[in-house]
C-alpha atoms as a PDB file:
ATOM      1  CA  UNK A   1     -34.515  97.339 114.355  1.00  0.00           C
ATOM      2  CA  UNK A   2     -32.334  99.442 112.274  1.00  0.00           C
ATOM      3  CA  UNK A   3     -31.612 102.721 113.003  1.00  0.00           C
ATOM      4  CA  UNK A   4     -31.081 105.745 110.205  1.00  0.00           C
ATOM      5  CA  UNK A   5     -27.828 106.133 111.936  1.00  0.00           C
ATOM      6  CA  UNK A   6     -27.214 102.523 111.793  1.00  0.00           C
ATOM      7  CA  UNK A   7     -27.927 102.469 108.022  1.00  0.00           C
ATOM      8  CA  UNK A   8     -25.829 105.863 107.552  1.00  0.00           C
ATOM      9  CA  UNK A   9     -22.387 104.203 108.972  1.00  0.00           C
ATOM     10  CA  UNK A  10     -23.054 100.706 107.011  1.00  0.00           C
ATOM     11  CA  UNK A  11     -23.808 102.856 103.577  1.00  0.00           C
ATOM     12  CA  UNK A  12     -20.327 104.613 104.458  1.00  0.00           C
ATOM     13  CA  UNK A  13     -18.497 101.696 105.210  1.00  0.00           C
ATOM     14  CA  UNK A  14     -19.705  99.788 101.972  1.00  0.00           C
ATOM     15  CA  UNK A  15     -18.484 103.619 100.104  1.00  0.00           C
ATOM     16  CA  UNK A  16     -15.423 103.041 101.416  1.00  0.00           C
ATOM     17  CA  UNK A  17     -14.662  99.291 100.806  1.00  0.00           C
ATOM     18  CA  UNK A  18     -16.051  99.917  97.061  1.00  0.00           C
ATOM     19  CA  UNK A  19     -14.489 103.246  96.316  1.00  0.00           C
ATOM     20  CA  UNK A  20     -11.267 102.714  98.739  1.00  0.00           C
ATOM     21  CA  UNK A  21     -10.770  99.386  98.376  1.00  0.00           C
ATOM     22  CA  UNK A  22      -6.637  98.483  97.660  1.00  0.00           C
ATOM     23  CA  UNK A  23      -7.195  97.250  93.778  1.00  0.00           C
ATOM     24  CA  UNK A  24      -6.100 100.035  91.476  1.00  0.00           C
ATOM     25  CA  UNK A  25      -3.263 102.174  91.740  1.00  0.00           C
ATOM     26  CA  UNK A  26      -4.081 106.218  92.268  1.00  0.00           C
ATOM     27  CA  UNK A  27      -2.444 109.121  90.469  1.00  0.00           C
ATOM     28  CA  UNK A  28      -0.483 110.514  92.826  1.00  0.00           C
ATOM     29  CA  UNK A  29       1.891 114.157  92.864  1.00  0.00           C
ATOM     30  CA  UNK A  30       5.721 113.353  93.395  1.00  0.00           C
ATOM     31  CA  UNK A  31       8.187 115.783  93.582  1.00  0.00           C
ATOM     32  CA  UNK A  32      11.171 115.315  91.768  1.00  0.00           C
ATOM     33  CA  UNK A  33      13.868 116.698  93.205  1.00  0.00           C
ATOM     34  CA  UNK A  34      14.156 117.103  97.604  1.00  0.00           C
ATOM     35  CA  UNK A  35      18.042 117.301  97.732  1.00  0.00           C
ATOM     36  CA  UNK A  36      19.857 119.151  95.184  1.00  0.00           C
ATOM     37  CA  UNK A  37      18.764 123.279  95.896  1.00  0.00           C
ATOM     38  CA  UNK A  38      21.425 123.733  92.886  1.00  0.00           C
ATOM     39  CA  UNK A  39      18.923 122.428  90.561  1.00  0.00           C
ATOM     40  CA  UNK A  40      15.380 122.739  89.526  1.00  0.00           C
ATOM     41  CA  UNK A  41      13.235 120.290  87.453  1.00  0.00           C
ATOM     42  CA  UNK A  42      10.200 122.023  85.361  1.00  0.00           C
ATOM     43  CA  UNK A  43       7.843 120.567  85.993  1.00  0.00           C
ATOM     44  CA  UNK A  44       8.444 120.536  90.007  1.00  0.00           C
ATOM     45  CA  UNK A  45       7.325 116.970  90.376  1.00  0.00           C
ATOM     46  CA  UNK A  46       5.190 114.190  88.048  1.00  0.00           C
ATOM     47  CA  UNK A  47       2.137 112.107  88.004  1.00  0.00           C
ATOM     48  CA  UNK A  48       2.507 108.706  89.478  1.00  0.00           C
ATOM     49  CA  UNK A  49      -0.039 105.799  90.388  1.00  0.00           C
ATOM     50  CA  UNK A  50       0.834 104.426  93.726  1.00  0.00           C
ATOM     51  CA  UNK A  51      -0.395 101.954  96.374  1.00  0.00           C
ATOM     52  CA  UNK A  52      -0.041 102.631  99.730  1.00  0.00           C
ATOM     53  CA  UNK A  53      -2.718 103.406 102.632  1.00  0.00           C
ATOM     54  CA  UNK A  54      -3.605 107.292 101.744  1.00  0.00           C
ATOM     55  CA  UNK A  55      -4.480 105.480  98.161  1.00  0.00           C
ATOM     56  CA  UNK A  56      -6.345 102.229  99.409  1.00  0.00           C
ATOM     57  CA  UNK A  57      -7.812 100.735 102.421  1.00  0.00           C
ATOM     58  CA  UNK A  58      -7.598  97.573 103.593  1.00  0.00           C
ATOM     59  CA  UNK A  59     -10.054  95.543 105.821  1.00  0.00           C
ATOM     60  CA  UNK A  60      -7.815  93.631 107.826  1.00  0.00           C
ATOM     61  CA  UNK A  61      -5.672  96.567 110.495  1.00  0.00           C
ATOM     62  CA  UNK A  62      -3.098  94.188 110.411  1.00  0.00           C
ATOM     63  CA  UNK A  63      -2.332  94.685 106.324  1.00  0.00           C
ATOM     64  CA  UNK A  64      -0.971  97.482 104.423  1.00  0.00           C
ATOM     65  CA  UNK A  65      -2.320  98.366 100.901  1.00  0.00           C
ATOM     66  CA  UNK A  66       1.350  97.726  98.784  1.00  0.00           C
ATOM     67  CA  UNK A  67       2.184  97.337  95.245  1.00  0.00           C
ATOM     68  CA  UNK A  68       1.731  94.094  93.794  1.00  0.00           C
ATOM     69  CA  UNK A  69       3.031  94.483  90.127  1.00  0.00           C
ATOM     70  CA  UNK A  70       5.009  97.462  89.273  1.00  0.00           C
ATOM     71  CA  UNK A  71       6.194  99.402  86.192  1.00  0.00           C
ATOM     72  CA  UNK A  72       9.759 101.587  85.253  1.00  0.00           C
ATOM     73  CA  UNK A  73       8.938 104.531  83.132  1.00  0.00           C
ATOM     74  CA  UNK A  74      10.590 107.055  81.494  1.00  0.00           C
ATOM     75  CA  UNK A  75       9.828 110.896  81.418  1.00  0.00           C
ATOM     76  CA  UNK A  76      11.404 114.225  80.194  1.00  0.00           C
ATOM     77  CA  UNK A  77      11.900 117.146  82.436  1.00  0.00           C
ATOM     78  CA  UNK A  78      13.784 120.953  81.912  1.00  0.00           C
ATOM     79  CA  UNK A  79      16.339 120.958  84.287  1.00  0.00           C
ATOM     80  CA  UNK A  80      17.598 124.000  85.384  1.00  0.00           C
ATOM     81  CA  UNK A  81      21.181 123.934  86.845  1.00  0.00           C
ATOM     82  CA  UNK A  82      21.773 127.311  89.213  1.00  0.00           C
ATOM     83  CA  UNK A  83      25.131 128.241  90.102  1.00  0.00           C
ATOM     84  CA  UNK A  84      26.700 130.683  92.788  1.00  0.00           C
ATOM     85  CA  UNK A  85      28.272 133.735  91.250  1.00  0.00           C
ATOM     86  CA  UNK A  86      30.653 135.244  94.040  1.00  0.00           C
ATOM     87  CA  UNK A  87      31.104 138.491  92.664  1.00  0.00           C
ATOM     88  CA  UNK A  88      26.936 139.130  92.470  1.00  0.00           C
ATOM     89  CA  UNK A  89      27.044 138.281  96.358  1.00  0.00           C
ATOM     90  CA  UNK A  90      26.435 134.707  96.272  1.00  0.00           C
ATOM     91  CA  UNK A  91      23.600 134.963  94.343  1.00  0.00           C
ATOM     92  CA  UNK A  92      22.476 132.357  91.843  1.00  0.00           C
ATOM     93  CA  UNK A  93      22.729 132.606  87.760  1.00  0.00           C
ATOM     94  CA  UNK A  94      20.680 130.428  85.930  1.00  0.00           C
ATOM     95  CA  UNK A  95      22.208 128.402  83.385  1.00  0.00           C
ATOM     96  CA  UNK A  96      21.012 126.841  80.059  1.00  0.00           C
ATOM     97  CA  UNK A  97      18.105 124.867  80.706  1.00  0.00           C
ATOM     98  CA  UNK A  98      18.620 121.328  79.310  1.00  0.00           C
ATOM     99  CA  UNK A  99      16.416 118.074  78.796  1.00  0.00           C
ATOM    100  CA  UNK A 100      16.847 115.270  81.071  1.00  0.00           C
ATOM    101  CA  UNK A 101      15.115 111.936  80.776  1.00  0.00           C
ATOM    102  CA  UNK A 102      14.407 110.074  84.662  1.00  0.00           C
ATOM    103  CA  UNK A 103      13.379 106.895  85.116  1.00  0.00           C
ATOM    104  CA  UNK A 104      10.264 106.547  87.853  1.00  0.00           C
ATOM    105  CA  UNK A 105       8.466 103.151  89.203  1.00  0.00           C
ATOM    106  CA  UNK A 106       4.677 103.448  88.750  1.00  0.00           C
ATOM    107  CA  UNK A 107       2.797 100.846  90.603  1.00  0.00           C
ATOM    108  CA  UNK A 108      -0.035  99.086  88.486  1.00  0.00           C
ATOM    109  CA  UNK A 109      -1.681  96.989  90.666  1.00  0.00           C
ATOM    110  CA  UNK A 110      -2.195  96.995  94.098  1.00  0.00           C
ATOM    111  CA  UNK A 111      -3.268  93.997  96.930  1.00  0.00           C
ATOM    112  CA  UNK A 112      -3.034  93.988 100.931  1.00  0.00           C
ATOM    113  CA  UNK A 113      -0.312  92.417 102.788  1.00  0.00           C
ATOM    114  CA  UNK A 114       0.567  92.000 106.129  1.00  0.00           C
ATOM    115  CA  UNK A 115       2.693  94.433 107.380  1.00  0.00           C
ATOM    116  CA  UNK A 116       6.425  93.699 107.860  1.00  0.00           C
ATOM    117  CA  UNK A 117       6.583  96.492 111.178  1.00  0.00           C
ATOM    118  CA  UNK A 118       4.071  99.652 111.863  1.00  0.00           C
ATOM    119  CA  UNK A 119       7.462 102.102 111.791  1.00  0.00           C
ATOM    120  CA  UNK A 120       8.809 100.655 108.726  1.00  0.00           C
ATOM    121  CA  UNK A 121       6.323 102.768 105.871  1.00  0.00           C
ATOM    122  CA  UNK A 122       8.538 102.363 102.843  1.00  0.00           C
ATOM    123  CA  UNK A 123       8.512 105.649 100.680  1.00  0.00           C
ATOM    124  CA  UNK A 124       9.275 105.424  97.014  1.00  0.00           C
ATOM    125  CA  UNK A 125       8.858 108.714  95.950  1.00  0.00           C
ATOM    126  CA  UNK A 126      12.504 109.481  95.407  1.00  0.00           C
ATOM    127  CA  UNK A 127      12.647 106.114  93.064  1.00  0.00           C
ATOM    128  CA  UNK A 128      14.153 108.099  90.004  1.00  0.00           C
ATOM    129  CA  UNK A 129      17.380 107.419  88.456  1.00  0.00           C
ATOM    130  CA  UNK A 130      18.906 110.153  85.997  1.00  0.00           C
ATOM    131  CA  UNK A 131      19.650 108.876  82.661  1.00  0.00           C
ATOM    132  CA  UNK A 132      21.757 110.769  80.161  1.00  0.00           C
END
């Protein structure tokens, strides 16, 4: 006989392989720029579809939800560029805010694969390249 509780966990786990399932890539927040405190990007970071296992789940615990086809855009940020003026005490002056166009990867479609090592989690989010 089935129990409610029984029937509670079963209706979760079919939630979960239906809503969480490792198909379709989800927006995501990434943050532009983590290494240059001379410069600031407006906005702070951009809206990216990724694949990875806070995005998707997969049934095997042997596979990692990755990207299976993937996608270079393009998109415009104000950059800021802040420099040191000695004789303010090291404070920073803003300069003329300019436009600068980056180049992101946005994943489109995602698919389990077994995973190359459990340490190895590859990160993309600082895929941009600055073109001028």
């Amino acid at each position: 006989m089935i129990t409610e509780d029984y029937a509670k966990a079963f209706d979760h786990g079919v939630r979960v392989r239906n809503d969480g399932a490792c198909h379709q890539p989800r927006p995501m927040i990434i943050y532009v720029n983590k290494t240059d405190p001379s410069k600031v990007h407006l906005p702070r970071g951009t809206l990216l579809h990724r694949c990875n296992d806070q995005t998707g789940c997969c049934t095997n615990p042997n596979e990692n939800c990755v990207p299976i086809e993937m996608q270079t855009i393009e998109l415009y940020f104000i950059t800021i560029q802040l420099k040191v003026q000695p004789t303010f005490k090291n404070r920073r002056i803003r300069q003329s805010p300019k436009i600068e166009k980056l180049l992101f990867t946005n994943h489109t479609l995602c698919g389990c694969r077994v995973r190359k090592s459990f340490n190895n989690e590859h990160n993309d989010d600082d895929e941009n390249v600055i073109v001028e």
